[in-house]
PDB file of N, CA and C in Angstrom:
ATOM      1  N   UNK A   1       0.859  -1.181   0.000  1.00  0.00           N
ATOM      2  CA  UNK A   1       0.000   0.000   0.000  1.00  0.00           C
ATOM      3  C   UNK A   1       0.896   1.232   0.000  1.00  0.00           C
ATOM      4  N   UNK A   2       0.845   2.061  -0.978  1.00  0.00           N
ATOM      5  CA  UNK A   2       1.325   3.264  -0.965  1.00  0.00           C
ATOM      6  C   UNK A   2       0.435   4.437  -0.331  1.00  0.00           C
ATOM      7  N   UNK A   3       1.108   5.044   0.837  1.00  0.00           N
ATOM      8  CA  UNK A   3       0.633   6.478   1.304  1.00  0.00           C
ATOM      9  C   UNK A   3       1.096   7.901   1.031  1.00  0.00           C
ATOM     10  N   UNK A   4       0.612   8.705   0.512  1.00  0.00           N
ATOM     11  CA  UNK A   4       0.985   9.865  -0.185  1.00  0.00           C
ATOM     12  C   UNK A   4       0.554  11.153   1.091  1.00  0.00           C
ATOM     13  N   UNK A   5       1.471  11.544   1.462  1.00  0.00           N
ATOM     14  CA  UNK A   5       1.188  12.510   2.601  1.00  0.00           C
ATOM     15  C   UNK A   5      -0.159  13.971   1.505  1.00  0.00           C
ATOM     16  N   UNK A   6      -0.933  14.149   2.801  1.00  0.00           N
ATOM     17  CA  UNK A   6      -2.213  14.711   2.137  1.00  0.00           C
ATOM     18  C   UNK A   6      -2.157  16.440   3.182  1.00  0.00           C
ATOM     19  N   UNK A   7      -2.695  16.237   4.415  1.00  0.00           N
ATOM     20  CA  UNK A   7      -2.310  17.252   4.939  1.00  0.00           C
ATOM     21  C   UNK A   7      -1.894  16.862   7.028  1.00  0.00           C
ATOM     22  N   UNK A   8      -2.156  17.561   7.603  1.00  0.00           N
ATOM     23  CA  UNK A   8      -2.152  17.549   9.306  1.00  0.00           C
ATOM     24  C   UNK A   8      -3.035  18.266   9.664  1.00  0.00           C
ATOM     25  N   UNK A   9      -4.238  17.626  10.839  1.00  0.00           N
ATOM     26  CA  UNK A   9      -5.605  18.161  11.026  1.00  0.00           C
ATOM     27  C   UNK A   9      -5.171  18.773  12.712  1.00  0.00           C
ATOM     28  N   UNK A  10      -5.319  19.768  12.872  1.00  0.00           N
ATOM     29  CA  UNK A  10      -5.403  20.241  14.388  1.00  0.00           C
ATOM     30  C   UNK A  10      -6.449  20.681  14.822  1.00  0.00           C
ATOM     31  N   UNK A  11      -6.889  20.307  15.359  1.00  0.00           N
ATOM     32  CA  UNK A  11      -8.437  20.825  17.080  1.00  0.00           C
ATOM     33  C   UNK A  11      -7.830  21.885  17.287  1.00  0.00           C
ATOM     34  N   UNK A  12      -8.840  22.891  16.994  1.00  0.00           N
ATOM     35  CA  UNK A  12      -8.775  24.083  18.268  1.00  0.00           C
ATOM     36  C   UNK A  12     -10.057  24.527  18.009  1.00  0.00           C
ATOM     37  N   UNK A  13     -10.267  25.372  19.712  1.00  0.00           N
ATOM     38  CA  UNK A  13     -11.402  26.212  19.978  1.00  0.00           C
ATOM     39  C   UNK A  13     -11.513  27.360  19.628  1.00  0.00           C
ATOM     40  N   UNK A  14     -10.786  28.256  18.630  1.00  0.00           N
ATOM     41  CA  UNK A  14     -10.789  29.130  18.331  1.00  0.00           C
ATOM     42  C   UNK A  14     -11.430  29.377  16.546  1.00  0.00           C
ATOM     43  N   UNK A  15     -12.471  30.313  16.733  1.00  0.00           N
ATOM     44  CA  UNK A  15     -12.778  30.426  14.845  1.00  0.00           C
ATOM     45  C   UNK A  15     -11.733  31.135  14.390  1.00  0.00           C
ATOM     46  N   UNK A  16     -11.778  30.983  12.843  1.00  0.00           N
ATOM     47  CA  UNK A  16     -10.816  31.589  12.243  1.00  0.00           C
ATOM     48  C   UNK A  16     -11.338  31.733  11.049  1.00  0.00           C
ATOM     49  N   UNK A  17     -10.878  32.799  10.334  1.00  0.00           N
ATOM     50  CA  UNK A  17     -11.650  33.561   9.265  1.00  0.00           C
ATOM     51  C   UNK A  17     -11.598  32.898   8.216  1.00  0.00           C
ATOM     52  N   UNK A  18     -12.798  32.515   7.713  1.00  0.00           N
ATOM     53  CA  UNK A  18     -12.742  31.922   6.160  1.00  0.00           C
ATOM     54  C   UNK A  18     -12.962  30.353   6.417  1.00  0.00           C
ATOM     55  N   UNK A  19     -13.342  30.092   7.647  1.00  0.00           N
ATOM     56  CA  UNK A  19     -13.551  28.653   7.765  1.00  0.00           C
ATOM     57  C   UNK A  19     -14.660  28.383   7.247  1.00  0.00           C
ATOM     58  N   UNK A  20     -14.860  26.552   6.781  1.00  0.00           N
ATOM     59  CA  UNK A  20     -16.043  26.502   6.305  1.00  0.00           C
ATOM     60  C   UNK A  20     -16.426  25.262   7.050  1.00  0.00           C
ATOM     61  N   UNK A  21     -17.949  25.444   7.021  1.00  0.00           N
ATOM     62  CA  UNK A  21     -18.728  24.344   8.349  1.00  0.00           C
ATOM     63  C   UNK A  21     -19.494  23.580   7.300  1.00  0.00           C
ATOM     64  N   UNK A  22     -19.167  22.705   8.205  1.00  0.00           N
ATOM     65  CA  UNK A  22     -20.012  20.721   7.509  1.00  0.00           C
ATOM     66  C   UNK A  22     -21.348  20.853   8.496  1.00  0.00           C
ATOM     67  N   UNK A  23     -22.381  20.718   7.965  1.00  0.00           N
ATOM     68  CA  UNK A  23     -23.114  20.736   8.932  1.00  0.00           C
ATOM     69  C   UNK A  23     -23.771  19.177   9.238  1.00  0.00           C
ATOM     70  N   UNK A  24     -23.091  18.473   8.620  1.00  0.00           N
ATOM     71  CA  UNK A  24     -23.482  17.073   8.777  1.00  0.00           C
ATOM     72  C   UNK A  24     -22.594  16.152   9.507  1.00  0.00           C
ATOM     73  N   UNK A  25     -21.627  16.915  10.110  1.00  0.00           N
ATOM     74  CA  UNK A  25     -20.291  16.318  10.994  1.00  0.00           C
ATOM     75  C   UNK A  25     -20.462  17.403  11.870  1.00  0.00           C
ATOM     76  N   UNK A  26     -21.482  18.982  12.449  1.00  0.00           N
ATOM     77  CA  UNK A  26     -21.285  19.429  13.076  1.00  0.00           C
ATOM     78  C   UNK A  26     -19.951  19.877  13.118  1.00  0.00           C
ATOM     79  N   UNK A  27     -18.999  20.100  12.260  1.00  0.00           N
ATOM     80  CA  UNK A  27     -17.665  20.901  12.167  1.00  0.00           C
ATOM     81  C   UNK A  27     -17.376  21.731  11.527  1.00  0.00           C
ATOM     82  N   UNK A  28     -15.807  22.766  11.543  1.00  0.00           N
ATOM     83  CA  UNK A  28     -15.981  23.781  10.831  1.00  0.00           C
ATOM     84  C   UNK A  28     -14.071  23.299  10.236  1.00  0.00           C
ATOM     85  N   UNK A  29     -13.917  23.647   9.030  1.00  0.00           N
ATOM     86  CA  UNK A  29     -12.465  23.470   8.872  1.00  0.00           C
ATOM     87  C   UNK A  29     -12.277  24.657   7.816  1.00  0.00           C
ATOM     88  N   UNK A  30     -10.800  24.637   7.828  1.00  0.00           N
ATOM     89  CA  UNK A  30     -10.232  25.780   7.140  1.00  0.00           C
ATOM     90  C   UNK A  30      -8.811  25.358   6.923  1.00  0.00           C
ATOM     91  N   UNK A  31      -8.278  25.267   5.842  1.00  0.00           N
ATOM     92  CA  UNK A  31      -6.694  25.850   5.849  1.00  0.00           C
ATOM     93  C   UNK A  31      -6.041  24.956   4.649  1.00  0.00           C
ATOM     94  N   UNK A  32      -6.041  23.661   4.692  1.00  0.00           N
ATOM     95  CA  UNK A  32      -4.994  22.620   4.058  1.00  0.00           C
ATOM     96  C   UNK A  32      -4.527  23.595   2.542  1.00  0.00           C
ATOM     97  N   UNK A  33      -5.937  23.940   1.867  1.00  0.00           N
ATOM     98  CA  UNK A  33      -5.653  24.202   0.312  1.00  0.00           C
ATOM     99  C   UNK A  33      -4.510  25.269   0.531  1.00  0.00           C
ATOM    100  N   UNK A  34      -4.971  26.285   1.651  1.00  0.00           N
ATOM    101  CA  UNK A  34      -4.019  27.674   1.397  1.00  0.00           C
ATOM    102  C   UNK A  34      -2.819  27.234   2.437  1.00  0.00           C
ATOM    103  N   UNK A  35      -2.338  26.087   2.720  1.00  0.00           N
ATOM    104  CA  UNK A  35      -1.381  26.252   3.660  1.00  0.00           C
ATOM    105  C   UNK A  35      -0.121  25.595   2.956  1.00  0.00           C
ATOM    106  N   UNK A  36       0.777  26.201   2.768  1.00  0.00           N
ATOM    107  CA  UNK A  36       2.092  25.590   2.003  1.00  0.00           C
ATOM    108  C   UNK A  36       2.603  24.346   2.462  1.00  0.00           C
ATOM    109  N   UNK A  37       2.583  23.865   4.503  1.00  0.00           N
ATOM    110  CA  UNK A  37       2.314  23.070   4.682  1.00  0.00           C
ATOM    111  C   UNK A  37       1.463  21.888   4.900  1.00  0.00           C
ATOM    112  N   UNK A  38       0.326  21.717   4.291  1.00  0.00           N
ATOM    113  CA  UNK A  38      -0.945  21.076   4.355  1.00  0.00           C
ATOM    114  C   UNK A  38      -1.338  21.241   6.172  1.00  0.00           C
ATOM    115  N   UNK A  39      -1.614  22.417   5.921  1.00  0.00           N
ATOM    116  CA  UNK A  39      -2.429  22.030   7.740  1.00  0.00           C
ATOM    117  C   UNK A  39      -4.162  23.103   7.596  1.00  0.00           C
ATOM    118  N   UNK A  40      -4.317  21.704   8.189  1.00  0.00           N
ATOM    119  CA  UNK A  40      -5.708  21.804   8.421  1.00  0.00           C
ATOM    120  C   UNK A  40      -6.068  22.132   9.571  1.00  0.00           C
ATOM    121  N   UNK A  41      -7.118  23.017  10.431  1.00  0.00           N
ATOM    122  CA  UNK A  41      -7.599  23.860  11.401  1.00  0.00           C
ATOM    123  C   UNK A  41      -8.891  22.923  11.587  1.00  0.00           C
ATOM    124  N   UNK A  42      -9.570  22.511  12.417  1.00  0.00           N
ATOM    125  CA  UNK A  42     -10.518  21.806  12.564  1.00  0.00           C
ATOM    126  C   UNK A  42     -11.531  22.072  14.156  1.00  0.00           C
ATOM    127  N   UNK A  43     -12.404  22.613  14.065  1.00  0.00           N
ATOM    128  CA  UNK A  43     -13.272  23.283  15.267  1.00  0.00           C
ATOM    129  C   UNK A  43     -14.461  22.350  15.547  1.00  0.00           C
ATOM    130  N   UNK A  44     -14.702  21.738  16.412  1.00  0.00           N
ATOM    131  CA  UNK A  44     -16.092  20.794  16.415  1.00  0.00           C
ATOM    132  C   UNK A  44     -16.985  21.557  17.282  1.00  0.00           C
ATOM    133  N   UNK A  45     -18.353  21.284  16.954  1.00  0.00           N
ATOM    134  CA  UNK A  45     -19.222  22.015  17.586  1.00  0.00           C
ATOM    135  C   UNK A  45     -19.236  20.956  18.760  1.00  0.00           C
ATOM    136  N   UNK A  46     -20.054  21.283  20.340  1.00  0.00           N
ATOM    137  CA  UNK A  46     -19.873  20.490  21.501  1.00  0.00           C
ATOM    138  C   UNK A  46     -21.188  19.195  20.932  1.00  0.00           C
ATOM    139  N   UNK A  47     -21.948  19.297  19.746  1.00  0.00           N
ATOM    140  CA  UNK A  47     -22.388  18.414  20.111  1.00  0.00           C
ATOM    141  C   UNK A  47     -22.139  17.235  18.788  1.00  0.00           C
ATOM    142  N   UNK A  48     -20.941  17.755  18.282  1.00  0.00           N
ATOM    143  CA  UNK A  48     -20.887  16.996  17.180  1.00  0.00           C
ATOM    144  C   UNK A  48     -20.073  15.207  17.555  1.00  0.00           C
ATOM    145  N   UNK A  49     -20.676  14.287  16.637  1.00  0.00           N
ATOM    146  CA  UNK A  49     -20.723  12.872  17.139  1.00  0.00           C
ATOM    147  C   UNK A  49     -19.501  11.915  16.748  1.00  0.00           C
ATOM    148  N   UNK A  50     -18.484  13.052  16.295  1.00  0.00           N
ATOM    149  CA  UNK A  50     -17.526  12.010  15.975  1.00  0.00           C
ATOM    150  C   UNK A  50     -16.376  11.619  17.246  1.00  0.00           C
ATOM    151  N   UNK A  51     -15.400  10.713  17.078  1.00  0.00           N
ATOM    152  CA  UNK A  51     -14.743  10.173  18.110  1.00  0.00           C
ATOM    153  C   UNK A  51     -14.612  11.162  18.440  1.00  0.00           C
ATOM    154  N   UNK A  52     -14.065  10.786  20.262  1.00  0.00           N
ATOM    155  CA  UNK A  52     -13.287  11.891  21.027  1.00  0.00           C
ATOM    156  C   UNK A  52     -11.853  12.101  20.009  1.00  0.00           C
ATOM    157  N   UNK A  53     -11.465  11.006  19.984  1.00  0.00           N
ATOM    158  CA  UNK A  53     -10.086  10.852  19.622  1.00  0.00           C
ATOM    159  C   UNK A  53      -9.526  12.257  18.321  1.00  0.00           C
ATOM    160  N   UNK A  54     -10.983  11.999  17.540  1.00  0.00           N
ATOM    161  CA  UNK A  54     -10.497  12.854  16.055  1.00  0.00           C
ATOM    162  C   UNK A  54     -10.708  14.451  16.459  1.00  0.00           C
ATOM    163  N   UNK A  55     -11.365  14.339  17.942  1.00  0.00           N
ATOM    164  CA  UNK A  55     -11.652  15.990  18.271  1.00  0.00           C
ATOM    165  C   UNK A  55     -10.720  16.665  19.167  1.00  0.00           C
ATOM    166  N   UNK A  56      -9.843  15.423  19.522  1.00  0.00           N
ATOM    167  CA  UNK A  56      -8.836  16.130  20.679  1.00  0.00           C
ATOM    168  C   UNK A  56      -7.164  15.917  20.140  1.00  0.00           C
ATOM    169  N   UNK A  57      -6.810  15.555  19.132  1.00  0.00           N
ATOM    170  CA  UNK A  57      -5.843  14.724  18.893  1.00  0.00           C
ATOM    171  C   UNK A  57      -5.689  15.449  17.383  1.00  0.00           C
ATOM    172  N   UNK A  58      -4.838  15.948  17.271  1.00  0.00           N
ATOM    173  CA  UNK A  58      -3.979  16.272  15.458  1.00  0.00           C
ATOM    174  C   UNK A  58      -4.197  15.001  14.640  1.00  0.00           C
ATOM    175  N   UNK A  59      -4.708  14.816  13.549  1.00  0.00           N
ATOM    176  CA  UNK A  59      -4.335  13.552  13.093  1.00  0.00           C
ATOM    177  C   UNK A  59      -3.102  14.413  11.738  1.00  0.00           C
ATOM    178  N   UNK A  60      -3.125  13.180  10.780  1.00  0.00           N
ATOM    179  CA  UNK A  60      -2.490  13.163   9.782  1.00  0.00           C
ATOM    180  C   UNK A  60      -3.051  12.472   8.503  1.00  0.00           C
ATOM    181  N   UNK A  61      -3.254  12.892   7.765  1.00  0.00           N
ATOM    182  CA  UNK A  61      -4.462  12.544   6.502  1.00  0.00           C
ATOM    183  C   UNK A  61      -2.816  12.028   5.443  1.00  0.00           C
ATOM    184  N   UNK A  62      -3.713  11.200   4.949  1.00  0.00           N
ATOM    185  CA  UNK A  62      -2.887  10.224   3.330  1.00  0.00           C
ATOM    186  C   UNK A  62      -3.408  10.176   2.562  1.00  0.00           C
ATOM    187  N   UNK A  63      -3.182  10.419   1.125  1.00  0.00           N
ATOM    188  CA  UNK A  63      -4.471   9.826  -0.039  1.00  0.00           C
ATOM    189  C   UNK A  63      -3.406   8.122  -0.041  1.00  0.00           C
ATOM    190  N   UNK A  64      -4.668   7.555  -0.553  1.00  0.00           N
ATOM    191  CA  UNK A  64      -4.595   5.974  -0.969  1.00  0.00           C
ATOM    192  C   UNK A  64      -4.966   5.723  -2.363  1.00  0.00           C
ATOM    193  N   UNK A  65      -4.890   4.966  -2.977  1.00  0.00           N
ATOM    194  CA  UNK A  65      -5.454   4.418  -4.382  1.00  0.00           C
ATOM    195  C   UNK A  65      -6.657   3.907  -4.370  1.00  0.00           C
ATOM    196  N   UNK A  66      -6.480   3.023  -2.433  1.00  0.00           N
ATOM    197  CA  UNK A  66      -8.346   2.077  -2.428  1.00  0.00           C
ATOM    198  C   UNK A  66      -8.483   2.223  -1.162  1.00  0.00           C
ATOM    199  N   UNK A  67      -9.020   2.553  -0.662  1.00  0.00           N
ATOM    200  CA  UNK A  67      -9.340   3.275   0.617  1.00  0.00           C
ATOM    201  C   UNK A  67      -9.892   1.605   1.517  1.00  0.00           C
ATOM    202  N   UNK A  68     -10.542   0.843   0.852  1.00  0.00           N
ATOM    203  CA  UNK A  68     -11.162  -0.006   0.931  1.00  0.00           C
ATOM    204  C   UNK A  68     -10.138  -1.100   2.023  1.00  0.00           C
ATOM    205  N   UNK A  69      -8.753  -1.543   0.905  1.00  0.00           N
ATOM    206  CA  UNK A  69      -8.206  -2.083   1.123  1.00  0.00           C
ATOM    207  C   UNK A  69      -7.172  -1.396   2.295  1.00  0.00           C
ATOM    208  N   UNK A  70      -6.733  -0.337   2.442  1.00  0.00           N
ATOM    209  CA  UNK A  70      -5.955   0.240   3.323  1.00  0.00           C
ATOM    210  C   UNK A  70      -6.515   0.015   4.960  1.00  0.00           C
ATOM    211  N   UNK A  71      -8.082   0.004   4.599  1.00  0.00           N
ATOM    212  CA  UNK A  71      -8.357  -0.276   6.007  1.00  0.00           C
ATOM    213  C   UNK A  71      -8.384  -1.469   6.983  1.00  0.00           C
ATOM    214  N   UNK A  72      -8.025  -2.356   5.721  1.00  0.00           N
ATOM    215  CA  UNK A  72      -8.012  -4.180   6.204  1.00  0.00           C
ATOM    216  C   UNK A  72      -7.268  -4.303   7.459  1.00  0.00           C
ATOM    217  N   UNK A  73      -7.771  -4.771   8.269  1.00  0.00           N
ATOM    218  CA  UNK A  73      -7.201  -4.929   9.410  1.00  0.00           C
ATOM    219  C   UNK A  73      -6.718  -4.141  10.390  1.00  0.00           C
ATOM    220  N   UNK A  74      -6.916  -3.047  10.152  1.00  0.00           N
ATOM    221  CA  UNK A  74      -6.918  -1.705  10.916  1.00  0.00           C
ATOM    222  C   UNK A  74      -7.875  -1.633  11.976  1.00  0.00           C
ATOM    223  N   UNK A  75      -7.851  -1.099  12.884  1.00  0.00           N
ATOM    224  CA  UNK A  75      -8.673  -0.297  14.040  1.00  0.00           C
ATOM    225  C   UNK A  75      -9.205   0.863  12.970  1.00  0.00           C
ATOM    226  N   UNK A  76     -10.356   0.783  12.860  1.00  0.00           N
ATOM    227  CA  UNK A  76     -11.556   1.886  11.867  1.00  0.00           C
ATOM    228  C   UNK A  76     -12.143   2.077  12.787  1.00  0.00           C
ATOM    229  N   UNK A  77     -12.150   3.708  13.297  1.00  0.00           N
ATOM    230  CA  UNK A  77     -12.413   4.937  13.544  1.00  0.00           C
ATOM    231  C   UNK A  77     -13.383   5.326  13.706  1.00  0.00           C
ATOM    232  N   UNK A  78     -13.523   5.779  12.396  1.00  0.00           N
ATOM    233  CA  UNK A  78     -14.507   5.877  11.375  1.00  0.00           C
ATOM    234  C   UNK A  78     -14.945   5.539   9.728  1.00  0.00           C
ATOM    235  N   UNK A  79     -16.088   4.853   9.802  1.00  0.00           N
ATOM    236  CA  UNK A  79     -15.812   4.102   8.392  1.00  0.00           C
ATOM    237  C   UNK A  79     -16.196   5.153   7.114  1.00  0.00           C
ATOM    238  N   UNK A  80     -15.388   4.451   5.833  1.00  0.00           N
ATOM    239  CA  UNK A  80     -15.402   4.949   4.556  1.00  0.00           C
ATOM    240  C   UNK A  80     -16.905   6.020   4.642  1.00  0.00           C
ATOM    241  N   UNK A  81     -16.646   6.940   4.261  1.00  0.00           N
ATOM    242  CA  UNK A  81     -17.628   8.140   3.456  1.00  0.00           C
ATOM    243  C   UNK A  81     -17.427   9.197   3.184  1.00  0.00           C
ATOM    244  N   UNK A  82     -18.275   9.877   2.522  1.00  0.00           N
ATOM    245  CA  UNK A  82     -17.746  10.870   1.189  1.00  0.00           C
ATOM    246  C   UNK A  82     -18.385  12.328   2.047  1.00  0.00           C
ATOM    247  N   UNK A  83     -17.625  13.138   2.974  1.00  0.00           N
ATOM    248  CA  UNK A  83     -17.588  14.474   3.498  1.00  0.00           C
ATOM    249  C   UNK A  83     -17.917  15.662   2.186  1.00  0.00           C
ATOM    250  N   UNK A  84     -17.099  15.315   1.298  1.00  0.00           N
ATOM    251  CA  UNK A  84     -17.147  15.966   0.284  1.00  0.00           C
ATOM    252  C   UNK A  84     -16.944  15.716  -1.723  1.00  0.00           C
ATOM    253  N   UNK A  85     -17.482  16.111  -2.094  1.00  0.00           N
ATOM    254  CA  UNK A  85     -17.935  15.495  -3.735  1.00  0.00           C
ATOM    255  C   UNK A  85     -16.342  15.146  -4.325  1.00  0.00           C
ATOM    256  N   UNK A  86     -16.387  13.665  -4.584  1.00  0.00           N
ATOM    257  CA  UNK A  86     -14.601  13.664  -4.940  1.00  0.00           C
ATOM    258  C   UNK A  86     -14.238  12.662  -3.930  1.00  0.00           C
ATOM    259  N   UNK A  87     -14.376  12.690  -3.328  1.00  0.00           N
ATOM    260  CA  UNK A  87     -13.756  12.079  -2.116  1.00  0.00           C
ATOM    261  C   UNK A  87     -14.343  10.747  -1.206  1.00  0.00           C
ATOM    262  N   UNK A  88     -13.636  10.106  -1.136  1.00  0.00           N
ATOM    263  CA  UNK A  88     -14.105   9.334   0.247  1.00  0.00           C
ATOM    264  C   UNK A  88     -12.821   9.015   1.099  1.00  0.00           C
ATOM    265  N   UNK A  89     -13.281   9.434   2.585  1.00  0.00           N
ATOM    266  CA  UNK A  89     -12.737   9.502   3.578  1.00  0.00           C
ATOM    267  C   UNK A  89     -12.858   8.051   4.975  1.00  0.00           C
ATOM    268  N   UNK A  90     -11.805   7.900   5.683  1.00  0.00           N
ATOM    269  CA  UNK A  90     -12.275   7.076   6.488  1.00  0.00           C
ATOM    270  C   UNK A  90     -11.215   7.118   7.607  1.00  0.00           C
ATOM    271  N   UNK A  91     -10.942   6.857   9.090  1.00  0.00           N
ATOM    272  CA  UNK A  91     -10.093   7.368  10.210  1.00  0.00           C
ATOM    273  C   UNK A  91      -9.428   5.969  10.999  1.00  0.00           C
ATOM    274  N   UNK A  92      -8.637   5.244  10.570  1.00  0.00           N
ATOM    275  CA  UNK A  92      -8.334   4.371  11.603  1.00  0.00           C
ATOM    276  C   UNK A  92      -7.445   5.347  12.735  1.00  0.00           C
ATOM    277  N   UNK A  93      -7.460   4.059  13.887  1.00  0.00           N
ATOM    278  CA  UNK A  93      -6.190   5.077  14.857  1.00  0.00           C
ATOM    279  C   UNK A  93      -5.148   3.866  15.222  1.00  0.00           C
ATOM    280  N   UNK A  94      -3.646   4.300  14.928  1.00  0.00           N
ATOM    281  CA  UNK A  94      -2.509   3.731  15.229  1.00  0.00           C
ATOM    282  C   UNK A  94      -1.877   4.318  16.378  1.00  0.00           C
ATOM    283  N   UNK A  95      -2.199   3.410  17.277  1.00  0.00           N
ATOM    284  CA  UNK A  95      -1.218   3.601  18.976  1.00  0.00           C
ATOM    285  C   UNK A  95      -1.797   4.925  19.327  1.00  0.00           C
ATOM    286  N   UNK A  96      -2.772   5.193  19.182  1.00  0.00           N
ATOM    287  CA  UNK A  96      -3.580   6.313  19.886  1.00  0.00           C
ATOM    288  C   UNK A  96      -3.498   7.277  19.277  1.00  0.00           C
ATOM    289  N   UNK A  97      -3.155   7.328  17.819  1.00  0.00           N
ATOM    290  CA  UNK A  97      -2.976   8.722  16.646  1.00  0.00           C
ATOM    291  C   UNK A  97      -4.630   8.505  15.830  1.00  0.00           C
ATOM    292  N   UNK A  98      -5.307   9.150  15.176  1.00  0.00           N
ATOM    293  CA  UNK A  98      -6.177   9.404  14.411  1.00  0.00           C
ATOM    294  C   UNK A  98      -5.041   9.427  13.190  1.00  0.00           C
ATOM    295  N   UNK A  99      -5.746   8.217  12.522  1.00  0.00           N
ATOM    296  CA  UNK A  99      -4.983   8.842  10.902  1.00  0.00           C
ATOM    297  C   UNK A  99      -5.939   8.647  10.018  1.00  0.00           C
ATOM    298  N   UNK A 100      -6.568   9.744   8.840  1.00  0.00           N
ATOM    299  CA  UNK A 100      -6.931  10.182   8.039  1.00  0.00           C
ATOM    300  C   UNK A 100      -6.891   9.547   6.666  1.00  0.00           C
ATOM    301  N   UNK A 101      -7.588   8.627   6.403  1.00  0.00           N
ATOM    302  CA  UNK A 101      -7.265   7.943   4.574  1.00  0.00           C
ATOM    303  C   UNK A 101      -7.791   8.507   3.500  1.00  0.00           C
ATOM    304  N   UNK A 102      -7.903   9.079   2.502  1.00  0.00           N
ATOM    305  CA  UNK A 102      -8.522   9.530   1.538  1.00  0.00           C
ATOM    306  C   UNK A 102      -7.922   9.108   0.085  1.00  0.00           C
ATOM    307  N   UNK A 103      -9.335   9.076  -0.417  1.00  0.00           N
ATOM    308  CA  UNK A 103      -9.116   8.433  -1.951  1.00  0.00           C
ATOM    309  C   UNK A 103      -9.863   9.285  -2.364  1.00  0.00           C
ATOM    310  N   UNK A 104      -9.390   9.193  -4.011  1.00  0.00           N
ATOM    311  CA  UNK A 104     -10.237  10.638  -5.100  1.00  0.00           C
ATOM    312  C   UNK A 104     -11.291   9.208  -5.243  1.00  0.00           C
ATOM    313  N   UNK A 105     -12.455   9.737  -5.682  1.00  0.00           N
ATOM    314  CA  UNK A 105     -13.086   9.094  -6.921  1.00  0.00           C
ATOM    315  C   UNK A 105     -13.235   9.073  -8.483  1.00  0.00           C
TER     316      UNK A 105
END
């Protein structure tokens, strides 16, 4: 399996200008496209339902070729789905990290 570094997701409680909110994950993100280093800004609302883990913890996002297969045998997170048109996403966690898989469609 080849992993292609994608971006780095950080939690914080602070808004920041130009963020944009999922309202179906209850979150707000901003940054990867405009950040020279892929970092991503990530704000959860208090009642949004995803792990603790992905709300308190930086992860680190990869694109994959098959998202499918990358997750074989992994601790899954959260399973395969499409946040946004293009994409499907899915979160195993290694030794207590959130890591981030993404495949184009």
């Amino acid at each position: 399996m080849k992993y292609r570094y994608h971006h780095i997701g950080i939690p914080t409680r602070q808004p920041i200008k130009g963020e944009t909110y999922l309202p179906e994950y209850r979150l707000f993100h901003f940054g990867y496209e405009d950040s020279e280093f892929g970092i991503e800004w990530m704000r959860y609302e208090d009642d949004c339902s995803l792990p603790e883990i992905v709300k308190t913890i930086p992860h680190v996002a990869f694109e994959v070729d098959d998202i499918y297969e990358a997750i074989k045998g992994r601790q899954v997170i959260i399973e395969p789905n499409s946040p946004s048109q293009g994409i499907i996403v899915a979160f195993i966690e290694e030794q207590g990290v959130p890591i981030e898989l993404i495949q184009e469609k």
